[in-house]
C-alpha atoms as a PDB file:
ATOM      1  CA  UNK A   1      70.057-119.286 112.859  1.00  0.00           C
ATOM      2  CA  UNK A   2      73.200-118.285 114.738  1.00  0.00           C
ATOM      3  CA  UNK A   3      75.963-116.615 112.975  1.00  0.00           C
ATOM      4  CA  UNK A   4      79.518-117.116 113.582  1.00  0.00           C
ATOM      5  CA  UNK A   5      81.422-114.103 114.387  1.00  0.00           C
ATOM      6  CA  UNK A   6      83.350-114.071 111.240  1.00  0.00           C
ATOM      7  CA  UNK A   7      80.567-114.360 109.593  1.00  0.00           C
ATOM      8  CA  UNK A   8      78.759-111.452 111.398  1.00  0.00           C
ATOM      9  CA  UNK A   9      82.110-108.959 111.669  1.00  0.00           C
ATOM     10  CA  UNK A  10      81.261-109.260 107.275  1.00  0.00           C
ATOM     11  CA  UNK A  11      78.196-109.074 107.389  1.00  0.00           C
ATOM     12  CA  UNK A  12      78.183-105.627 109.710  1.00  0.00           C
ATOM     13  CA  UNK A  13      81.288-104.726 107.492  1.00  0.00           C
ATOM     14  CA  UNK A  14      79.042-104.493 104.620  1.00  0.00           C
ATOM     15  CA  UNK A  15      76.338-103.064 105.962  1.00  0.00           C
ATOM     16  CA  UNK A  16      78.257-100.356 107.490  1.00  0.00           C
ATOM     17  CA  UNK A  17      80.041 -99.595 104.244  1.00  0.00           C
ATOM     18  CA  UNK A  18      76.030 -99.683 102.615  1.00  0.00           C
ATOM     19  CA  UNK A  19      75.245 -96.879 104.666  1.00  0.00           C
ATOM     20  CA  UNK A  20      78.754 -95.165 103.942  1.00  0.00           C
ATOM     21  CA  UNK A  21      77.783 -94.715 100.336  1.00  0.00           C
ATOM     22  CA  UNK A  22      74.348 -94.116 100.320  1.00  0.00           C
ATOM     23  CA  UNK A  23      74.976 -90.787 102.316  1.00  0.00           C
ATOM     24  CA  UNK A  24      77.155 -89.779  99.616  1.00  0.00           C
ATOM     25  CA  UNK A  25      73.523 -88.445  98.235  1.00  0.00           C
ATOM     26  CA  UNK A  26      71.977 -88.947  95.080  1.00  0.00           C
ATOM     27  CA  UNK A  27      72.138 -92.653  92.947  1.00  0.00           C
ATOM     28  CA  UNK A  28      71.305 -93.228  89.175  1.00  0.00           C
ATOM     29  CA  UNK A  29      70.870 -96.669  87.395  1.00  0.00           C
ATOM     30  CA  UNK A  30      72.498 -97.792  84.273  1.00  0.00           C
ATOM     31  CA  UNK A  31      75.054 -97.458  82.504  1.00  0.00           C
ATOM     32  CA  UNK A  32      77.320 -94.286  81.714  1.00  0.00           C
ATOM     33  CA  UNK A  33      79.215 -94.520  78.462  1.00  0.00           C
ATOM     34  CA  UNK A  34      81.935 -92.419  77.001  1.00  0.00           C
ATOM     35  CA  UNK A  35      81.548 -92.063  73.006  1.00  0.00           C
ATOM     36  CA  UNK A  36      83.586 -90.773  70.299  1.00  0.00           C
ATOM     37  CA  UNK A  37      83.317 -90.804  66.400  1.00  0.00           C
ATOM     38  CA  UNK A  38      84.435 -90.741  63.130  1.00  0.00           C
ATOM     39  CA  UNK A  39      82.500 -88.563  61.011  1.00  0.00           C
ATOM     40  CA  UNK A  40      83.856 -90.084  57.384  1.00  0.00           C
ATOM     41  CA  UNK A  41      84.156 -86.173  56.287  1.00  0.00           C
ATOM     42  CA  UNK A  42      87.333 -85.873  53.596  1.00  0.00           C
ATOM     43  CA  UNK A  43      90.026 -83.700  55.368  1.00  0.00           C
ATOM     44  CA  UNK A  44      88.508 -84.137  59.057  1.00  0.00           C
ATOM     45  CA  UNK A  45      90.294 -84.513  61.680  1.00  0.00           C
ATOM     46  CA  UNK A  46      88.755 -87.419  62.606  1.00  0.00           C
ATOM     47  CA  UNK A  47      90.308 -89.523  59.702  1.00  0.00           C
ATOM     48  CA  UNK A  48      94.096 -87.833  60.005  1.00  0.00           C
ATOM     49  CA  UNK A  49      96.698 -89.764  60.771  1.00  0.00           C
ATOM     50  CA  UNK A  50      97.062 -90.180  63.665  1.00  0.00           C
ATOM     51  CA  UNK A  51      92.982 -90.445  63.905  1.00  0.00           C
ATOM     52  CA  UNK A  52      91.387 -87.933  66.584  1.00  0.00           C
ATOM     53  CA  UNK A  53      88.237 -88.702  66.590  1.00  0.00           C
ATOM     54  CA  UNK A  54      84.406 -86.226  67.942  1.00  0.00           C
ATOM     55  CA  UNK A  55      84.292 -86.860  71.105  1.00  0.00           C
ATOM     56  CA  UNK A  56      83.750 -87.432  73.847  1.00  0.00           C
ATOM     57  CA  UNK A  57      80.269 -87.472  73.863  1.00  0.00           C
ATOM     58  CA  UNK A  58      78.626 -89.646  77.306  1.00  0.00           C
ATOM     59  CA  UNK A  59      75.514 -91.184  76.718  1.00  0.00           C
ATOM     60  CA  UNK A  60      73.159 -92.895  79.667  1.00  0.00           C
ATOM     61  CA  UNK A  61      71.434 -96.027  79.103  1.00  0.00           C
ATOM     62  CA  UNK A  62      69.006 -98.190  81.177  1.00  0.00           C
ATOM     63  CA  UNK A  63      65.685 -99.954  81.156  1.00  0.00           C
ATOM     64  CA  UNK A  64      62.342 -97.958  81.502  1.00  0.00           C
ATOM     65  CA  UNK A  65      59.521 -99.827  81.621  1.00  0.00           C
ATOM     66  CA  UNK A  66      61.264-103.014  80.284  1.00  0.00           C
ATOM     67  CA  UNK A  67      62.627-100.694  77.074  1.00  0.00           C
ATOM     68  CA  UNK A  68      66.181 -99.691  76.802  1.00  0.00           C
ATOM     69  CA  UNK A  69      66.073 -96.143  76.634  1.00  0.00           C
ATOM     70  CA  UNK A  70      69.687 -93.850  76.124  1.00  0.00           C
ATOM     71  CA  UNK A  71      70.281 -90.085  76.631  1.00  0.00           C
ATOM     72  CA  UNK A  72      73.030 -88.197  75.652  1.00  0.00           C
ATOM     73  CA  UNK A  73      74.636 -86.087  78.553  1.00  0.00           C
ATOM     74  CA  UNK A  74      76.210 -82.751  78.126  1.00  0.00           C
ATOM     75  CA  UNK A  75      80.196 -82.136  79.464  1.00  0.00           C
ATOM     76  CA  UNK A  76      77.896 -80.263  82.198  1.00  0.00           C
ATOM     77  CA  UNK A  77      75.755 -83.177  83.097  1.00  0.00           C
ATOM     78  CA  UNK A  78      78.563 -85.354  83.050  1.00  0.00           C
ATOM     79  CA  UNK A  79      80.311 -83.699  85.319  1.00  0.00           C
ATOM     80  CA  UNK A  80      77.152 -83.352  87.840  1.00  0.00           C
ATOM     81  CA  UNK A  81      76.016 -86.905  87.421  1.00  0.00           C
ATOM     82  CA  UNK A  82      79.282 -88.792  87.237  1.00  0.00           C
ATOM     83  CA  UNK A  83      79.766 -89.351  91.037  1.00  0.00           C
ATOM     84  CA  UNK A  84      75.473 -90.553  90.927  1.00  0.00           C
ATOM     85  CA  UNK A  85      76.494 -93.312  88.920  1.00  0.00           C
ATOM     86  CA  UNK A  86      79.315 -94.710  91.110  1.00  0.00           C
ATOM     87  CA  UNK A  87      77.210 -94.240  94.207  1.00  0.00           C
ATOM     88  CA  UNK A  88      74.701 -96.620  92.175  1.00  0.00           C
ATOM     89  CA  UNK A  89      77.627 -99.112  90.693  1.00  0.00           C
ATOM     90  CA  UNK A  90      78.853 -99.296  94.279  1.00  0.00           C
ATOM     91  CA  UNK A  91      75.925 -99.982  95.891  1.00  0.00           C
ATOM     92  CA  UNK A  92      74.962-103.022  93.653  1.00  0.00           C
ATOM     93  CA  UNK A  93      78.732-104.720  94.340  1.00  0.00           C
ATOM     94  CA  UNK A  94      77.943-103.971  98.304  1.00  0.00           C
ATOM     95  CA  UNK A  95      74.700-105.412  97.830  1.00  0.00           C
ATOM     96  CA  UNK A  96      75.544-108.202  95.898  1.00  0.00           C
ATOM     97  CA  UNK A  97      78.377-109.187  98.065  1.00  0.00           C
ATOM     98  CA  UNK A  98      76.232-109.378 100.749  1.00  0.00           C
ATOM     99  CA  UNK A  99      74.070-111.537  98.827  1.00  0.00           C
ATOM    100  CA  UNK A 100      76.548-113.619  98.347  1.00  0.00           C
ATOM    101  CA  UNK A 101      77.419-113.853 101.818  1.00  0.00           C
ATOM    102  CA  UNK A 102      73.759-115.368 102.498  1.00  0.00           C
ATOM    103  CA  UNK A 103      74.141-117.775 100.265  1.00  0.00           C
ATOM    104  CA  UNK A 104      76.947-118.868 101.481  1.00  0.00           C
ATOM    105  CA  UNK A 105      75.869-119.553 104.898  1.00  0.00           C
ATOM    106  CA  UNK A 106      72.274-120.493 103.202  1.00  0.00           C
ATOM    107  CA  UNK A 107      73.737-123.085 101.503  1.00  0.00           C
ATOM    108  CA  UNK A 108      75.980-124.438 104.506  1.00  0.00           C
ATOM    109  CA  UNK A 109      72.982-125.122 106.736  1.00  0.00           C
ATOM    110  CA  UNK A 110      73.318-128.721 107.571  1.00  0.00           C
ATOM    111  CA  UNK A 111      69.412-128.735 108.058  1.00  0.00           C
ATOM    112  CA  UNK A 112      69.196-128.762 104.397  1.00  0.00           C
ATOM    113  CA  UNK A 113      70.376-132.360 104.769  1.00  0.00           C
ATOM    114  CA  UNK A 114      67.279-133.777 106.413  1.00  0.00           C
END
């Protein structure tokens, strides 16, 4: 099937951007999450007024083996892995918009009329 050039310029767009952020390095799945609590203690901090709650405390969650399975990262980790997890996040919008694309033109091919 022939593309049209719009169609094509996107699609290379895409692509090219792909490989843009996949040689940023390393990529982790899931979900980063940034945590903080109330511990219920009397005279805590947590409960003062204004309320300044533990925290914050990131915790990592994502399917293994078709189990949810969540790790707490240190401020260390955090700091290492943060930029892993928006090469990942990035790569699934890129990916998905160029999914999109191909449906798009999918979906306009007039030989789906016959």
């Amino acid at each position: 099937m022939r593309l049209d050039a719009k169609t094509q310029a996107e699609a290379g767009r895409l692509a090219d951007e792909i490989s843009a952020v996949a040689r940023r390095g390393l990529a982790l799945p899931g979900t980063l999450l940034e945590r903080r609590t109330t511990c219920g203690r009397p005279g805590c901090r947590c409960g003062g007024e204004p309320p300044v709650p533990h925290g914050p405390y990131w915790s990592w969650t994502r399917k293994v083996g078709g189990k949810t399975r969540t790790r707490y990262l240190s401020a260390d980790q955090h700091a290492d892995y943060e930029e892993w997890f928006d090469t990942a996040k990035r790569l699934r919008a890129l990916a998905a918009a160029l999914e999109a694309l191909g449906l798009q033109v999918a979906e306009a091919d007039p030989r789906w009329e016959r």
